[in-house]
Protein backbone atom coordinates (compact mmCIF):
# COMPACT_ATOMS: atom_id res chain seq x y z
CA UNK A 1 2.23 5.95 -34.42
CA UNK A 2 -0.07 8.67 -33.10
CA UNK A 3 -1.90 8.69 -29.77
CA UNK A 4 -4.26 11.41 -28.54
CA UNK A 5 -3.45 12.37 -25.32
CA UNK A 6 -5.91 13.11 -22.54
CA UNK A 7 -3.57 15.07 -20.04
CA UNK A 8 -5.44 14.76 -16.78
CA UNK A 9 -5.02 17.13 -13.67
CA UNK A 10 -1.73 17.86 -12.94
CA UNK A 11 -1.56 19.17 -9.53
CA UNK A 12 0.08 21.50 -9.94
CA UNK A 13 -1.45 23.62 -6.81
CA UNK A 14 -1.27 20.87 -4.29
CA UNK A 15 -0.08 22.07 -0.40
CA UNK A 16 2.55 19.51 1.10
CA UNK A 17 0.69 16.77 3.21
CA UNK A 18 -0.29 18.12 6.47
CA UNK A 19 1.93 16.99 9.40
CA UNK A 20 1.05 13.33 10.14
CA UNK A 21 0.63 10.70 13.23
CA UNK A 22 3.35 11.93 15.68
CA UNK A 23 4.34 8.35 16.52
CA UNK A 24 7.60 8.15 14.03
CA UNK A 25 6.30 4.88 12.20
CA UNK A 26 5.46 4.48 8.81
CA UNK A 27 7.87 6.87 7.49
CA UNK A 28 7.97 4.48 4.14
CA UNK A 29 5.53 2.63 3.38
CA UNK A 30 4.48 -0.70 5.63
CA UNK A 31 5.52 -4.03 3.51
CA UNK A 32 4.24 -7.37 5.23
CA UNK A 33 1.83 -10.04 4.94
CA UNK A 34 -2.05 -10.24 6.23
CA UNK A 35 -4.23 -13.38 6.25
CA UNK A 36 -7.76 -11.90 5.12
CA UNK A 37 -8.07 -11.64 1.34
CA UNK A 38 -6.51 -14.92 0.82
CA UNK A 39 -7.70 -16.84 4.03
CA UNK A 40 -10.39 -14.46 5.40
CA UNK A 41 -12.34 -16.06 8.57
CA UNK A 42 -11.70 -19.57 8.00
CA UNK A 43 -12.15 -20.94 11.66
CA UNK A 44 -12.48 -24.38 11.47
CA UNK A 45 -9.34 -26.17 12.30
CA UNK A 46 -10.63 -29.31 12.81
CA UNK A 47 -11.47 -29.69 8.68
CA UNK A 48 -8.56 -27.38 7.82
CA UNK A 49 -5.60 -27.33 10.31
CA UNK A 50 -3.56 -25.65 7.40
CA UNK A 51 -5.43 -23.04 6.66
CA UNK A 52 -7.55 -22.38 9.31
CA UNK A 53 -6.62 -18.87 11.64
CA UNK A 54 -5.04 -19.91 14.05
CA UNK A 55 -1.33 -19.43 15.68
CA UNK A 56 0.36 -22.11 13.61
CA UNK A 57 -0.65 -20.03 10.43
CA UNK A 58 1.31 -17.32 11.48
CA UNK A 59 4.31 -18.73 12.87
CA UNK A 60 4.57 -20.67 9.57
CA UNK A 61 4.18 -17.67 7.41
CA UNK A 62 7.01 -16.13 9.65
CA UNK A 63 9.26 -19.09 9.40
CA UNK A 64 9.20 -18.57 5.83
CA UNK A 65 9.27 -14.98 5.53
CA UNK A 66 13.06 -15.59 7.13
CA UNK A 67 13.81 -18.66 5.41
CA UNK A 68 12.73 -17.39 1.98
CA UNK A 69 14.27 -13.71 1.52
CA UNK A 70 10.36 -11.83 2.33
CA UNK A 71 12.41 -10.17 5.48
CA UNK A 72 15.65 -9.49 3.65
CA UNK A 73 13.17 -7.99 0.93
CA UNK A 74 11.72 -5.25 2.98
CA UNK A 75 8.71 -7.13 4.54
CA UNK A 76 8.20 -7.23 8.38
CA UNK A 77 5.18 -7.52 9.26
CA UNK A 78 2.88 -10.69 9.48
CA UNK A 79 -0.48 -9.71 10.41
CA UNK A 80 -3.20 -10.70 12.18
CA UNK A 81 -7.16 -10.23 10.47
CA UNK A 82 -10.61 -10.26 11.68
CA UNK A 83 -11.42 -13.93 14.05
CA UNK A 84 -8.80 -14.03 16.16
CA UNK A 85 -10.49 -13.77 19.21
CA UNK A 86 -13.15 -15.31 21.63
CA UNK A 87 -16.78 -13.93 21.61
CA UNK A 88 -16.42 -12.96 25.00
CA UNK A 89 -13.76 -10.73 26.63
CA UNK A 90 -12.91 -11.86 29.78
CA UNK A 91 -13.21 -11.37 33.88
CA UNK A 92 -11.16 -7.44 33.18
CA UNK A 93 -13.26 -6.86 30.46
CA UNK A 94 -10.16 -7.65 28.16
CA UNK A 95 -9.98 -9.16 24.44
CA UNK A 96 -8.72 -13.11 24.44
CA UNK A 97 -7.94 -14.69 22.02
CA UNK A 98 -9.65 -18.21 21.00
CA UNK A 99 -7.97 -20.69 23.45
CA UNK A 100 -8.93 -23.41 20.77
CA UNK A 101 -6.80 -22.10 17.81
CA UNK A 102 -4.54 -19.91 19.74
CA UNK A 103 -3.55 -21.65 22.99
CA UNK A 104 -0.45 -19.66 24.04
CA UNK A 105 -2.32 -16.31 23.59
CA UNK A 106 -1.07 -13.40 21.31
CA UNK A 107 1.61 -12.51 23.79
CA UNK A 108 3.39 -15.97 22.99
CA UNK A 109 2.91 -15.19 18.88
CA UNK A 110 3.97 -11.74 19.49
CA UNK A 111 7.23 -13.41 20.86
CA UNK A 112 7.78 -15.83 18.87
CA UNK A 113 7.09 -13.31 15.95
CA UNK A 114 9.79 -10.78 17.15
CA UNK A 115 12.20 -13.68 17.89
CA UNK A 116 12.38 -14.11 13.91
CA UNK A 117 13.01 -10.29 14.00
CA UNK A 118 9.53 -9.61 12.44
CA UNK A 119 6.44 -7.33 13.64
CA UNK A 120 2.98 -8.51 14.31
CA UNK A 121 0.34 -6.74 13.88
CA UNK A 122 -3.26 -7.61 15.03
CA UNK A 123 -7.13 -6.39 13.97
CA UNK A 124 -9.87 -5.02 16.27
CA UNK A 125 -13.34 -2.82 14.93
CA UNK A 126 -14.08 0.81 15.89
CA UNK A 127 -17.68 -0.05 16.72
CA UNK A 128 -19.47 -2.69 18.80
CA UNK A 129 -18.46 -5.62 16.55
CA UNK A 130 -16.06 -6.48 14.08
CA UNK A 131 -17.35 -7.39 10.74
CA UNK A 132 -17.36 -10.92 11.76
CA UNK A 133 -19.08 -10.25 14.71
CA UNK A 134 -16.84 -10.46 17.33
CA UNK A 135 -16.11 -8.23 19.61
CA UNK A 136 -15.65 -4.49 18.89
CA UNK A 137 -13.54 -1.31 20.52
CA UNK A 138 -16.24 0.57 21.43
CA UNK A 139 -16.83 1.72 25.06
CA UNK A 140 -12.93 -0.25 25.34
CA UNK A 141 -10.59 1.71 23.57
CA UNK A 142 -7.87 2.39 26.53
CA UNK A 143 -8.41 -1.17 27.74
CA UNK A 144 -7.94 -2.25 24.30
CA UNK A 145 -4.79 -0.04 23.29
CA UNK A 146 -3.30 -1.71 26.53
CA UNK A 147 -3.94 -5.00 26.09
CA UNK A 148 -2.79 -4.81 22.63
CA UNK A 149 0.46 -3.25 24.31
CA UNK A 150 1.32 -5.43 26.90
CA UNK A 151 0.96 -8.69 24.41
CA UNK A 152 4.05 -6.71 22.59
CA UNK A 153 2.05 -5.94 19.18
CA UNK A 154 3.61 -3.71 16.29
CA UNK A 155 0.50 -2.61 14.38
CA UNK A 156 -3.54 -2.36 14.79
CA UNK A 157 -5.48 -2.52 12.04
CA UNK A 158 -8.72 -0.78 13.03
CA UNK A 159 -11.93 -1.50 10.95
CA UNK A 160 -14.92 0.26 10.82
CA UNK A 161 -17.91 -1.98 10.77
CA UNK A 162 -21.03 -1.61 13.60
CA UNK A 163 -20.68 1.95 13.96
CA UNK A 164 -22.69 5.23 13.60
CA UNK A 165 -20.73 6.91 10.29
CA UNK A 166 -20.97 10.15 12.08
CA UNK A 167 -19.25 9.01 15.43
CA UNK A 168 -16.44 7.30 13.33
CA UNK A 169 -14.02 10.62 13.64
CA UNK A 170 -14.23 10.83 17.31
CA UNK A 171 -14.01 6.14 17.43
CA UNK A 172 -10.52 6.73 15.51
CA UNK A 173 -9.27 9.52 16.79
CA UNK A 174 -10.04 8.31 20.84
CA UNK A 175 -8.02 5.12 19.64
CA UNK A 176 -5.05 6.46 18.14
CA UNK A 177 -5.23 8.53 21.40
CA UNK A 178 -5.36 5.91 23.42
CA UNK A 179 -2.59 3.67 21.53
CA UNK A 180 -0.38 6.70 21.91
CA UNK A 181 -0.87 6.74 25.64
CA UNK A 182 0.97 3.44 26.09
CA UNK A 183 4.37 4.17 25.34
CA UNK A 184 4.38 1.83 22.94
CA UNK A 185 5.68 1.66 19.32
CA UNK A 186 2.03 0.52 17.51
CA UNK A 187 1.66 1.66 13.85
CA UNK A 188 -2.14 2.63 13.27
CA UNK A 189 -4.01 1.11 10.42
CA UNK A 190 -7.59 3.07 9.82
CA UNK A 191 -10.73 2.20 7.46
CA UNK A 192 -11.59 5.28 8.28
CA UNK A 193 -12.42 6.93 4.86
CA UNK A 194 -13.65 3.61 3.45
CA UNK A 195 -17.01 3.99 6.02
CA UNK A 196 -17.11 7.81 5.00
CA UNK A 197 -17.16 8.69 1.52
CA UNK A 198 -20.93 6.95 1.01
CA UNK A 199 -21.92 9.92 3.18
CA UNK A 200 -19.38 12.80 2.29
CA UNK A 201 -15.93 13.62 1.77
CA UNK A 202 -13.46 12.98 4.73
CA UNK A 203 -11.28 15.81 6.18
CA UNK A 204 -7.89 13.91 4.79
CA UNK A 205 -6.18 16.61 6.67
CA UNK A 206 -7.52 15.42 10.46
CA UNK A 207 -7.06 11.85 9.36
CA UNK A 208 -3.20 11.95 8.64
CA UNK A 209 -3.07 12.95 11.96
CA UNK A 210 -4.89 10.27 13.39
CA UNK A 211 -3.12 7.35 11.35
CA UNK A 212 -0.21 5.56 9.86
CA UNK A 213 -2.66 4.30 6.71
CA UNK A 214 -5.74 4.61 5.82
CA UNK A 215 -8.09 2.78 3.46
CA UNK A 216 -10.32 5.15 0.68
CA UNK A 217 -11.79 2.30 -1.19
CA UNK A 218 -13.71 -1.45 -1.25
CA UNK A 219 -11.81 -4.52 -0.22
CA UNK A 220 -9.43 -6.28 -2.80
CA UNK A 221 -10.64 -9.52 -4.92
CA UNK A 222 -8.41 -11.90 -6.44
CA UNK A 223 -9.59 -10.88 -9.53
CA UNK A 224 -8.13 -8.14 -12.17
CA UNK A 225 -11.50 -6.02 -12.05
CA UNK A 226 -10.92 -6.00 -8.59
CA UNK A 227 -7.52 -4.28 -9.04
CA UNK A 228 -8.96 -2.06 -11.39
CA UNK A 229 -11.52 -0.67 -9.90
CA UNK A 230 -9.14 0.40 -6.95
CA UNK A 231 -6.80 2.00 -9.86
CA UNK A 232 -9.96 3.77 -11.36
CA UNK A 233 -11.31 5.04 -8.00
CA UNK A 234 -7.81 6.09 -7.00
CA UNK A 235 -7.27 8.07 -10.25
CA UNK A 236 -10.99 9.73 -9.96
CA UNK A 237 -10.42 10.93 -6.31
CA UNK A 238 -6.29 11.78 -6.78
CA UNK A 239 -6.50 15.38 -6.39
CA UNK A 240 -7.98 14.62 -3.01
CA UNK A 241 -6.41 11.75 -1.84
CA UNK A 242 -2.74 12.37 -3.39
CA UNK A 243 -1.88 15.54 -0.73
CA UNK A 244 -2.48 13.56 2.50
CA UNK A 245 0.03 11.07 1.20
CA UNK A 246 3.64 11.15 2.90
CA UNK A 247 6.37 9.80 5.43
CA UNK A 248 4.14 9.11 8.44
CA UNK A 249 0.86 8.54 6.26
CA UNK A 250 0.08 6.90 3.41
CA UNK A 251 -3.41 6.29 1.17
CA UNK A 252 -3.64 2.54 1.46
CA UNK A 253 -5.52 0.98 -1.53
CA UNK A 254 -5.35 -2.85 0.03
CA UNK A 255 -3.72 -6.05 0.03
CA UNK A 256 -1.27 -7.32 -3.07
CA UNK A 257 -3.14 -10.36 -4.31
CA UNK A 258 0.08 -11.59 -6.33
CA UNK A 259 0.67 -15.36 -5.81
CA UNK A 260 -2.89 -16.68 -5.82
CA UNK A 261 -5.05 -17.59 -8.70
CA UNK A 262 -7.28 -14.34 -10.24
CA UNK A 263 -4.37 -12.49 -12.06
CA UNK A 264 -2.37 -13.56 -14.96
CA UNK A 265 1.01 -12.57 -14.36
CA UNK A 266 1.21 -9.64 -16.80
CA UNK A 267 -1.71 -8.33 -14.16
CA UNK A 268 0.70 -9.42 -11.39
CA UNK A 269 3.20 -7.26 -12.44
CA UNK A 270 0.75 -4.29 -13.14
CA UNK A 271 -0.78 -4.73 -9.38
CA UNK A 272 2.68 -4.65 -8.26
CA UNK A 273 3.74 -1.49 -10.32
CA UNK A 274 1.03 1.13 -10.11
CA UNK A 275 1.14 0.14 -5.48
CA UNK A 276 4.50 1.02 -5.67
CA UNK A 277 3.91 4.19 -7.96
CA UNK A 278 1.24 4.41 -5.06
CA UNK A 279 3.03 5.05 -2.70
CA UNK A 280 1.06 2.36 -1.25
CA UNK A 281 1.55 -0.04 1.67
CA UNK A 282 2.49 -3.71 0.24
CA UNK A 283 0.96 -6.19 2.47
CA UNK A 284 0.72 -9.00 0.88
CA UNK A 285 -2.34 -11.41 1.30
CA UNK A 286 -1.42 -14.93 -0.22
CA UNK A 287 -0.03 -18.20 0.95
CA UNK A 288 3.63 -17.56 1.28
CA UNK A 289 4.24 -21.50 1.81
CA UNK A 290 3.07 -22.58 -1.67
CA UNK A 291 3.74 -19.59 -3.95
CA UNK A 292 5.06 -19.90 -7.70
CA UNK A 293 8.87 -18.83 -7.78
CA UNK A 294 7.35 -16.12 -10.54
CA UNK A 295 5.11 -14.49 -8.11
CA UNK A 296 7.96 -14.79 -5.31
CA UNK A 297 10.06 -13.07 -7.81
CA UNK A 298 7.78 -10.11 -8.63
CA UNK A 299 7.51 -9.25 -4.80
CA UNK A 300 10.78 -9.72 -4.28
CA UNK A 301 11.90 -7.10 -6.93
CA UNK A 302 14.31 -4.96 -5.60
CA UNK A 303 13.94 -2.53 -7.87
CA UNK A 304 10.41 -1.97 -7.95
CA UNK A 305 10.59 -2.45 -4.08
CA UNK A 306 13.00 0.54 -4.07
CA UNK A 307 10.48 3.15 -5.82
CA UNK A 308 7.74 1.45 -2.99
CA UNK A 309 10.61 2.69 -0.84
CA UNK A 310 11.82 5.82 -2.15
CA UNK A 311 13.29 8.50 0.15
CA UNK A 312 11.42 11.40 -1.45
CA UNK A 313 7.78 9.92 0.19
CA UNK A 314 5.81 11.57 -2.74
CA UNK A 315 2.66 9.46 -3.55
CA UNK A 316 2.45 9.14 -7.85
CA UNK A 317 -0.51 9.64 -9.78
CA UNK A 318 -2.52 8.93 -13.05
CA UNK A 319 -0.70 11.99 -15.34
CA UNK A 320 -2.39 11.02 -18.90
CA UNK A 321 -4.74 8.58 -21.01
CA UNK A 322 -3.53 7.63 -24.34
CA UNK A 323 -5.26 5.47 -26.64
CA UNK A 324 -6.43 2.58 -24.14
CA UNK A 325 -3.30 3.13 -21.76
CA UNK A 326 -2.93 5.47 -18.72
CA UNK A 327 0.28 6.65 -17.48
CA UNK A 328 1.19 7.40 -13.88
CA UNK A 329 4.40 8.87 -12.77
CA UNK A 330 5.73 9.70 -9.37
CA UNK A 331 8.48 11.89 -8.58
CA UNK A 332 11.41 10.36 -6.98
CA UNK A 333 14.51 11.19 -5.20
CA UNK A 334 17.33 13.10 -6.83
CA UNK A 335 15.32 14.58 -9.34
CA UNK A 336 14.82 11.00 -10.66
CA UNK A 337 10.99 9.77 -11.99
CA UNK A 338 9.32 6.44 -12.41
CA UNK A 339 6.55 6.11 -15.10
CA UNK A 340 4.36 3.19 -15.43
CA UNK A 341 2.29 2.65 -18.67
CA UNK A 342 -0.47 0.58 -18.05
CA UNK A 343 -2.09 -1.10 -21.30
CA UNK A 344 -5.52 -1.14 -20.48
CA UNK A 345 -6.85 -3.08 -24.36
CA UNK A 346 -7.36 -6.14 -23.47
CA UNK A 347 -7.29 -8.03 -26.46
CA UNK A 348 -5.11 -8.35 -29.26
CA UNK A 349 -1.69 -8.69 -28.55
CA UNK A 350 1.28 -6.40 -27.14
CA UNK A 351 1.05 -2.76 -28.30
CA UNK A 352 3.80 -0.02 -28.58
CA UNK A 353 3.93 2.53 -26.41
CA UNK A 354 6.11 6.19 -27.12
CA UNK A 355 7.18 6.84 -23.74
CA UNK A 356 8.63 10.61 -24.82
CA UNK A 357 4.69 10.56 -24.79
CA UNK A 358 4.74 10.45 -20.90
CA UNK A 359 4.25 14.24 -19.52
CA UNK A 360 7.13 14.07 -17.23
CA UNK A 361 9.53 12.97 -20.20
CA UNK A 362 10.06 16.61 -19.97
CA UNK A 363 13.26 15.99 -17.53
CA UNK A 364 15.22 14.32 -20.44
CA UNK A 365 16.41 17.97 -21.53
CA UNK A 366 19.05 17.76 -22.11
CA UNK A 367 19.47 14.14 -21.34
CA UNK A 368 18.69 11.27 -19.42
CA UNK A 369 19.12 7.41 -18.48
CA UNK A 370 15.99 5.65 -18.94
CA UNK A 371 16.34 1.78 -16.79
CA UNK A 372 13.06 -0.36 -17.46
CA UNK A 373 11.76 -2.52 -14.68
CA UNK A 374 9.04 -4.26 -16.10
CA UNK A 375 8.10 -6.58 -18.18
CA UNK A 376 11.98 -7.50 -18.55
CA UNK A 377 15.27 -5.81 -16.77
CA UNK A 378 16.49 -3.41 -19.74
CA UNK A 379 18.95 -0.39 -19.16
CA UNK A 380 17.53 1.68 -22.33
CA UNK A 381 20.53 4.28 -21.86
CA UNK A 382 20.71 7.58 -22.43
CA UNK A 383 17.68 9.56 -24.28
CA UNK A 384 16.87 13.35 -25.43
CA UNK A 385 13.69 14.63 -25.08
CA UNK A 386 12.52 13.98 -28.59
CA UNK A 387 14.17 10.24 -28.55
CA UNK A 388 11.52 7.77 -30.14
CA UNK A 389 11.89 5.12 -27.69
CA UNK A 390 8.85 2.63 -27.79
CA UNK A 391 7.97 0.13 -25.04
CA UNK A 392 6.12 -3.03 -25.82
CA UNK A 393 3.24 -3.52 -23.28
CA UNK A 394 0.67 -6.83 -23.25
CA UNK A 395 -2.64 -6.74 -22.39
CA UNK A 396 -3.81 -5.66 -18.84
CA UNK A 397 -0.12 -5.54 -18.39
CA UNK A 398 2.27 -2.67 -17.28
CA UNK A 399 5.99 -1.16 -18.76
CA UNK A 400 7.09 0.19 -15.44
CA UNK A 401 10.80 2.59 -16.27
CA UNK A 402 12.96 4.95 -13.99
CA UNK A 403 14.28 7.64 -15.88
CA UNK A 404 17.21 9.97 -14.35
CA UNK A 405 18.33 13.44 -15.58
CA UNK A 406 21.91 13.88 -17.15
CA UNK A 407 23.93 17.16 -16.99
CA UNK A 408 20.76 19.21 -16.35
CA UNK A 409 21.41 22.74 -14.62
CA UNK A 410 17.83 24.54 -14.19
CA UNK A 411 17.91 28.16 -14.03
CA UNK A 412 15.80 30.60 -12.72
CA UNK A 413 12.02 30.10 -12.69
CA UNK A 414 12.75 26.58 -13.99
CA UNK A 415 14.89 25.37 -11.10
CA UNK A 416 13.76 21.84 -10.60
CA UNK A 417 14.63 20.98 -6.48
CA UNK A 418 11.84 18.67 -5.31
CA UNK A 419 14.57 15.96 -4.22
CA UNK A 420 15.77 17.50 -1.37
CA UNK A 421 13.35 20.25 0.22
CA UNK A 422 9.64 20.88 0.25
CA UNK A 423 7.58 22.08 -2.70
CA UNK A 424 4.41 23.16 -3.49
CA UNK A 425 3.84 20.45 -5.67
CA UNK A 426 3.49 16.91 -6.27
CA UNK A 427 4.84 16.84 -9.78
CA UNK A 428 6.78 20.20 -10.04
CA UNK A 429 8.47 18.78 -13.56
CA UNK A 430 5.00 19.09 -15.13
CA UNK A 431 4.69 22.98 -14.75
């Protein structure tokens, strides 16, 4: 076989992430659940007490986050969307919730959210109204950061609808201000970008320092040209968006839609692969209660959830095209590197794939152990940097492998220590 590669930019140049949110949260990225792609602002209990948004949806999606391994996985945090609350704030000039579909109030959720040892997390708008119309931050931003800190919540997702583009800077930065000032522990989730790049590019450098995560791109569809026009976008705008990325901050490309009804599995797994090459936060939007034990499996996947996890906190990136598949890679810790190889043909059948043909298959000189994740569990053993090993990938579907140097001993200029200090590069194997 013979592919022609497209190497694509290799950023090699690329300053470390500027310092982030000084609030010590998101030092890996966030893994939870959040209602809206999958339940959005269904309010109408009355027709649909099951999957209407309300308190009972939550508490039941934390029940089963304990009962059902989601916490032991990694996932904490069940969150609140957009039409939670009444269209009035009340006497104080507070948010309420909707005493119809929340009568204990968020404080009682909260509680009975941290009693399963999980976080909640809640939404509010940067401008006068949420998207949904209700009501928005702006002109309440201290009142709001308190109330949001005496009802005990662990994370604010801030949207950015109703609001003058050129005022959104000052909306987010007054709020992450203003959630600071509480004392409290409150991870900030910004949309900040999203509203900005139809006018011009965002200074990624003031908004790491504003936020925990922040979303570049248009809201996830249950649907696999959803997913990849988020992977397309991502890969067009990396050599921006990649720096920012780190412990403290992450680019946040939205929800996992694994578990409901747009992708075919194969698609599953590639949504699941390319967030965790990411770096990406993996909140999952789907109905944990009735979810097929393959889905449940894929999110629950240790291994992939440990390169979502890694140490190192270095965001990966598109490195090549090659015949209808892209390859991203992102440098892990201990020198070690995970490469997904997305198939993006979709018809025919499965296709081989020569994963030497991967740009950062440089680190198997002399040696290395190459472990594949996806499609199927497979310890490939050890390689040499011109081993022939091919990977069989379906259409729209995703190889995703770790591979880890053997017996290598850099010298001089070549000196390969990205695991344990900082460099001035993303992807210093690629030099």
């Amino acid at each position: 076989m013979y592919f022609p590669v497209v190497l694509l930019s290799l950023l090699v140049l690329i300053p470390l992430a500027a310092d982030a949110l000084d609030n010590g949260l998101a030092l890996k990225p966030t893994m939870g659940w959040l209602h809206w792609e999958r339940f959005m602002c269904n309010i109408d209990c009355d027709k649909d007490p099951n999957n209407c948004i309300s308190e009972s949806l939550y508490m039941q999606m934390a029940d089963v986050m304990v009962k059902e391994g989601w916490k032991e996985a990694g996932y904490e945090y069940v969150c609140i969307d957009d039409c939670w609350p009444s269209y009035q704030r009340d006497a104080k000039g507070r948010l309420q919730a909707d005493p119809k579909r929340f009568p204990g109030g968020i404080k009682k959720l909260a509680d009975y959210v941290h009693s399963k040892g999980l976080k909640l997390g809640i939404y509010a708008d940067v401008g006068k109204n949420t998207c949904a119309g209700y009501p928005g931050s702006l002109g309440y931003y201290e009142t709001d950061a308190q109330t949001f800190a005496d009802w005990g919540v662990d994370l604010l997702k801030f949207d950015g609808c109703n609001m003058d583009w050129k005022l959104l800077g000052e909306g987010y930065v007054n709020m992450s201000k203003a959630l600071n000032q509480t004392g409290a522990s409150i991870l900030y989730s910004c949309e900040w970008p999203l509203y900005e790049w139809q006018f011009r590019q965002p200074n990624y450098t003031a908004i790491r320092e504003t936020c925990n995560h922040w979303r570049n791109y248009a809201d996830v569809y249950d649907s696999w040209n959803s997913v990849k026009s988020i992977l397309d976008w991502t890969a067009s705008h990396q050599d921006i968006i990649v720096p920012s990325a780190g412990p403290g901050g992450w680019n946040d490309p939205d929800m996992l839609v694994i578990g409901n009804f747009g992708l075919s599995h194969d698609q599953q797994e590639s949504q699941m692969a390319l967030w965790a090459i990411m770096a990406a936060p993996l909140l999952m939007s789907n109905d944990l209660r009735d979810i097929c034990p393959r889905s449940k499996d894929l999110l629950q996947n240790r291994r992939i959830i440990a390169i979502s996890q890694d140490p190192l906190g270095r965001q990966g990136y598109r490195t090549a095209k090659v015949d209808s598949f892209e390859v991203w890679e992102r440098p892990l810790y201990k020198n070690q590197l995970a490469i997904a190889v997305l198939n993006k043909q979709e018809i025919g059948g499965p296709r081989g794939f020569f994963i030497s043909v991967a740009p950062g298959w440089k680190i198997c000189s002399p040696q290395c152990n190459v472990t594949q994740i996806l499609p199927q569990f497979k310890e490939i053993g050890v390689q040499t940097l011109n081993s022939k090993v091919v990977v069989s990938v379906n259409p729209s579907g995703t190889a995703l492998l770790t591979v880890t140097p053997i017996n290598r001993v850099p010298t001089g200029s070549h000196k390969l220590h990205w695991q344990d200090t900082p460099v001035k590069h993303n992807m210093p194997f690629l030099k």
